[in-house]
C-alpha atoms as a PDB file:
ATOM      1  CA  UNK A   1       2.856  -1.342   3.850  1.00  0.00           C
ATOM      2  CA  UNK A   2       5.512   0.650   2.422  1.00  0.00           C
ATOM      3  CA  UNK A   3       5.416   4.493   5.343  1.00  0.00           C
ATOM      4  CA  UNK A   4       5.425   4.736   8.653  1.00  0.00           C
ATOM      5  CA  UNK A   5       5.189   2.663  11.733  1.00  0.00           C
ATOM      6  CA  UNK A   6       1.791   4.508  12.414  1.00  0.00           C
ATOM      7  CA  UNK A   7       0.002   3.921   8.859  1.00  0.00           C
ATOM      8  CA  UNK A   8       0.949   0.118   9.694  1.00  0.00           C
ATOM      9  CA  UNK A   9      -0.550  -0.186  12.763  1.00  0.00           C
ATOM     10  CA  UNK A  10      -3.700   1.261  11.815  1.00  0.00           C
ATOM     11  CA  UNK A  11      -4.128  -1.090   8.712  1.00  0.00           C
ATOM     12  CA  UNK A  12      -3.335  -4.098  11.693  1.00  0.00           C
ATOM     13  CA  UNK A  13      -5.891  -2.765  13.242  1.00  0.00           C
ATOM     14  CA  UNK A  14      -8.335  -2.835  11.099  1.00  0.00           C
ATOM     15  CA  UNK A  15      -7.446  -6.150   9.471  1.00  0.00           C
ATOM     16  CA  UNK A  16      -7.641  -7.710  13.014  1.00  0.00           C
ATOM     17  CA  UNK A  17     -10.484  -9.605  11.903  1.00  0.00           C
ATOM     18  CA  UNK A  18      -8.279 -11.137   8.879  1.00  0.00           C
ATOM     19  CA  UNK A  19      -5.664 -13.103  10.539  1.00  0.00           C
ATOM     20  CA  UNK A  20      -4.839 -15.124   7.290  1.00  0.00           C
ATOM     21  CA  UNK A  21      -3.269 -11.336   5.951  1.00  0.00           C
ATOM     22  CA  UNK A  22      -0.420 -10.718   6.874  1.00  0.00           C
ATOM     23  CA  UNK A  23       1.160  -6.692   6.941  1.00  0.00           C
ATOM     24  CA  UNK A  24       4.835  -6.510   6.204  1.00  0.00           C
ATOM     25  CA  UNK A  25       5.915  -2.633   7.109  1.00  0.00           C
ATOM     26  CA  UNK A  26       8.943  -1.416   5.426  1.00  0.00           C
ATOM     27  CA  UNK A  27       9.680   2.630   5.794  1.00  0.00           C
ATOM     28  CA  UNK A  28      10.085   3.525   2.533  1.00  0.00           C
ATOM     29  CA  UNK A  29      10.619   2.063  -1.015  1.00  0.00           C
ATOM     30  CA  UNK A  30      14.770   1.369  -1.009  1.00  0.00           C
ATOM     31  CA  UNK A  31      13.471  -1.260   1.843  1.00  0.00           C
ATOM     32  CA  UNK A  32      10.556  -2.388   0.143  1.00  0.00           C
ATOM     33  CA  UNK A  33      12.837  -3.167  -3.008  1.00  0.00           C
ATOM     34  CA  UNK A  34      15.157  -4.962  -0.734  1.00  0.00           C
ATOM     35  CA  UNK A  35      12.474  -6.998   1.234  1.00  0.00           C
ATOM     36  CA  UNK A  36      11.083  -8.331  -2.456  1.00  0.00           C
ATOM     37  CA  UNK A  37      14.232  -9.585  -3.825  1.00  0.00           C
ATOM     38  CA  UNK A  38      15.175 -11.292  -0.210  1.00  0.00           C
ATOM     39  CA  UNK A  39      11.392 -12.876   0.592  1.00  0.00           C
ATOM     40  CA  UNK A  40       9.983 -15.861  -0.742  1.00  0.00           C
ATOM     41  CA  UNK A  41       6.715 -15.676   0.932  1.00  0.00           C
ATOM     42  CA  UNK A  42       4.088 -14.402  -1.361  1.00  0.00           C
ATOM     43  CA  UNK A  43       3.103 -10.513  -1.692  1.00  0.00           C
ATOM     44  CA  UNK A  44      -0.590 -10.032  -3.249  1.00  0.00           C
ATOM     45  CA  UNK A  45      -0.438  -6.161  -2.647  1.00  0.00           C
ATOM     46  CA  UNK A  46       1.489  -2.983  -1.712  1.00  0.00           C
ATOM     47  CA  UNK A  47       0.369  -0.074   0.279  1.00  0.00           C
ATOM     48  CA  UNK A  48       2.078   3.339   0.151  1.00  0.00           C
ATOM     49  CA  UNK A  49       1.464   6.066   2.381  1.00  0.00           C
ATOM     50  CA  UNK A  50       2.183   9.762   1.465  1.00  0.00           C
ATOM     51  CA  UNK A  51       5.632  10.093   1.336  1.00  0.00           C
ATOM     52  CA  UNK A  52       5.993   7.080  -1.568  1.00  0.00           C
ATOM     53  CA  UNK A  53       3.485   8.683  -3.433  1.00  0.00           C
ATOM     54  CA  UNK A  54       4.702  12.229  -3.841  1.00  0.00           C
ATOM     55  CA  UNK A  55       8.144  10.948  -4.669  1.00  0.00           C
ATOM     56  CA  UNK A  56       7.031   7.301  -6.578  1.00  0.00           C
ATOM     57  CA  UNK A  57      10.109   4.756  -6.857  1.00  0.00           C
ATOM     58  CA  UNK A  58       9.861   3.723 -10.368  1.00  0.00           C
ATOM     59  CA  UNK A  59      12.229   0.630  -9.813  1.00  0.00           C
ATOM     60  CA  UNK A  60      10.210  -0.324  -7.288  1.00  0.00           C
ATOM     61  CA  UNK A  61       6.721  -0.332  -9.040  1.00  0.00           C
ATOM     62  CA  UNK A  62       8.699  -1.671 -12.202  1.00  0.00           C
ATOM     63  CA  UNK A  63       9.301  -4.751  -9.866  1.00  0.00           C
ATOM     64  CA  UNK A  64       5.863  -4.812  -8.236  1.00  0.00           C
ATOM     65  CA  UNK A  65       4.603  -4.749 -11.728  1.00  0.00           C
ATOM     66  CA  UNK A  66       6.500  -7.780 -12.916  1.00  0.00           C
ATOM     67  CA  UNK A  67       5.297 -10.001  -9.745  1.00  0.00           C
ATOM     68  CA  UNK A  68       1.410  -8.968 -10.715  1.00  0.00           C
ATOM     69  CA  UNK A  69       1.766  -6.908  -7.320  1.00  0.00           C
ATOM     70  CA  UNK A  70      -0.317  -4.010  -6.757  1.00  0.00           C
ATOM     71  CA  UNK A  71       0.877  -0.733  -5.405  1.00  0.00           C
ATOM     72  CA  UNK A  72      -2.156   1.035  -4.028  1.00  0.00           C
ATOM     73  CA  UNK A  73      -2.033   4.637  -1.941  1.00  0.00           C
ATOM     74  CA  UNK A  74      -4.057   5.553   0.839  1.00  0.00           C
ATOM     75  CA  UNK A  75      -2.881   9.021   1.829  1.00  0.00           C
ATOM     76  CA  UNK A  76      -3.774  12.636   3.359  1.00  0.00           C
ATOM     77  CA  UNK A  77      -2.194  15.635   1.699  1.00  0.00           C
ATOM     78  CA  UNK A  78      -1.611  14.636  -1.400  1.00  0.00           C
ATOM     79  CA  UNK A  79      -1.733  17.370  -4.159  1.00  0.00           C
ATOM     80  CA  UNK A  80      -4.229  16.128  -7.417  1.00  0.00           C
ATOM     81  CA  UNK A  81      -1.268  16.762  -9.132  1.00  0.00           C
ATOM     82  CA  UNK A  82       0.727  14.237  -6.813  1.00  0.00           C
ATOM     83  CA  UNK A  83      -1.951  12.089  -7.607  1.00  0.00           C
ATOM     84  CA  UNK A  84      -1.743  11.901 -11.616  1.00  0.00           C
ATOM     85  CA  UNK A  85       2.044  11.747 -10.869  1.00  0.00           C
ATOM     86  CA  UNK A  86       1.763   8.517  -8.984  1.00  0.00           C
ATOM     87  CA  UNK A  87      -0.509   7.228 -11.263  1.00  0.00           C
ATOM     88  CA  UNK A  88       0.682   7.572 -14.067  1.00  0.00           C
ATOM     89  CA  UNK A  89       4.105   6.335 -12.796  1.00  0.00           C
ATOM     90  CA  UNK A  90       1.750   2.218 -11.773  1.00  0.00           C
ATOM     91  CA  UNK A  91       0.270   2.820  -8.593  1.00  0.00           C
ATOM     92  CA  UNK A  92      -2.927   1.354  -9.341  1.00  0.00           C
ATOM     93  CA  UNK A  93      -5.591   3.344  -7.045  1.00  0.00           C
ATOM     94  CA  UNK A  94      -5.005   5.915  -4.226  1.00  0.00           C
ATOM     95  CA  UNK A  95      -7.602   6.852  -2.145  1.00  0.00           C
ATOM     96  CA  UNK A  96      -7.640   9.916   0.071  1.00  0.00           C
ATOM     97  CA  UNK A  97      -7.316   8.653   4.152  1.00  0.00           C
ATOM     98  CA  UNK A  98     -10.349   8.601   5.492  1.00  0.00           C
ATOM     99  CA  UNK A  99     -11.147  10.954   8.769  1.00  0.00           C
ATOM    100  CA  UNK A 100     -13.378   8.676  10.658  1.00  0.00           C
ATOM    101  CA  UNK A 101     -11.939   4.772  11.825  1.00  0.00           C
ATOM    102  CA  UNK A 102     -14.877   3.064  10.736  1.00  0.00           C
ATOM    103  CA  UNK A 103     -14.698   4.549   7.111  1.00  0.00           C
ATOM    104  CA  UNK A 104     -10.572   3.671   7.354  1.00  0.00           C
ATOM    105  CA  UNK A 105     -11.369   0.532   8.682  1.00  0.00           C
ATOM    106  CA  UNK A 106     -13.907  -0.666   5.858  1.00  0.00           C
ATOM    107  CA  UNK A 107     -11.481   1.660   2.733  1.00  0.00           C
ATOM    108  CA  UNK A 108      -8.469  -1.094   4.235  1.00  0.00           C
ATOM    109  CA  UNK A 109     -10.870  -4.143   3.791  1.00  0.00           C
ATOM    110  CA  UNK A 110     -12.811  -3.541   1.110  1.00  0.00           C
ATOM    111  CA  UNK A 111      -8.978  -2.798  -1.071  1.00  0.00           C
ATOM    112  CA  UNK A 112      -7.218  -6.061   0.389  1.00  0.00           C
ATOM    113  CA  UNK A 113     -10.428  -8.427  -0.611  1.00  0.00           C
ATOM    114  CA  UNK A 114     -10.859  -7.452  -4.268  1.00  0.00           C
ATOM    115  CA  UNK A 115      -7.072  -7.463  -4.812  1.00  0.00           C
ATOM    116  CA  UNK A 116      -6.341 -10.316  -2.911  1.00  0.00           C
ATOM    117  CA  UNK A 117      -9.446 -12.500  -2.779  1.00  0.00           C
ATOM    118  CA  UNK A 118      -9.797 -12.580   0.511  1.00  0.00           C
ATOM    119  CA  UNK A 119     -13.222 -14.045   1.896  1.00  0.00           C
END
């Protein structure tokens, strides 16, 4: 998870019932960069919040892009604009962050099993 301490704890939380996915939290994408080229354990996906979207690292999704990482977004306040920016830029998806935990809760599971085959 690539944002803020908060965004991280709320995608524990609702992965709680995955304990074979594991949550790395880096602030933003200098760290993320960083934690990729120092880490041997495997990364299946990236998840920005809204900061790393408005501003997208493009050395950063040029890496994720070469290790068949995904960079998804899951964010509030994003401009549309913002949007196609960070699209067309690699991230792969962003959805908007949903009001209501349960909806959060199943938006979190639903992206880490179909792009990480997780059962």
């Amino acid at each position: 998870m690539i944002g803020d301490g908060v965004e991280t704890t709320l995608i524990c939380a609702a992965l709680a019932k995955q304990p074979e996915v594991r949550v790395v939290d880096v602030p933003h994408a200098r760290q993320a960069l960083k934690l990729l080229k120092t880490q041997s354990a495997p990364m299946a996906l990236a998840i920005a919040g809204a900061a790393e979207l408005r501003t997208p690292a493009y050395e950063l999704l040029k890496t994720l892009e070469a290790r068949g990482i995904p960079l998804i977004g899951i964010a509030a306040g994003v401009s549309q604009e913002m949007k196609q920016h960070a699209l067309a830029a690699g991230v792969k998806e962003i959805h908007d962050w949903p009001r209501d935990w349960q909806a959060y809760s199943e938006l979190i599971e639903t992206v880490i099993r179909r792009f990480t085959q997780v059962d």
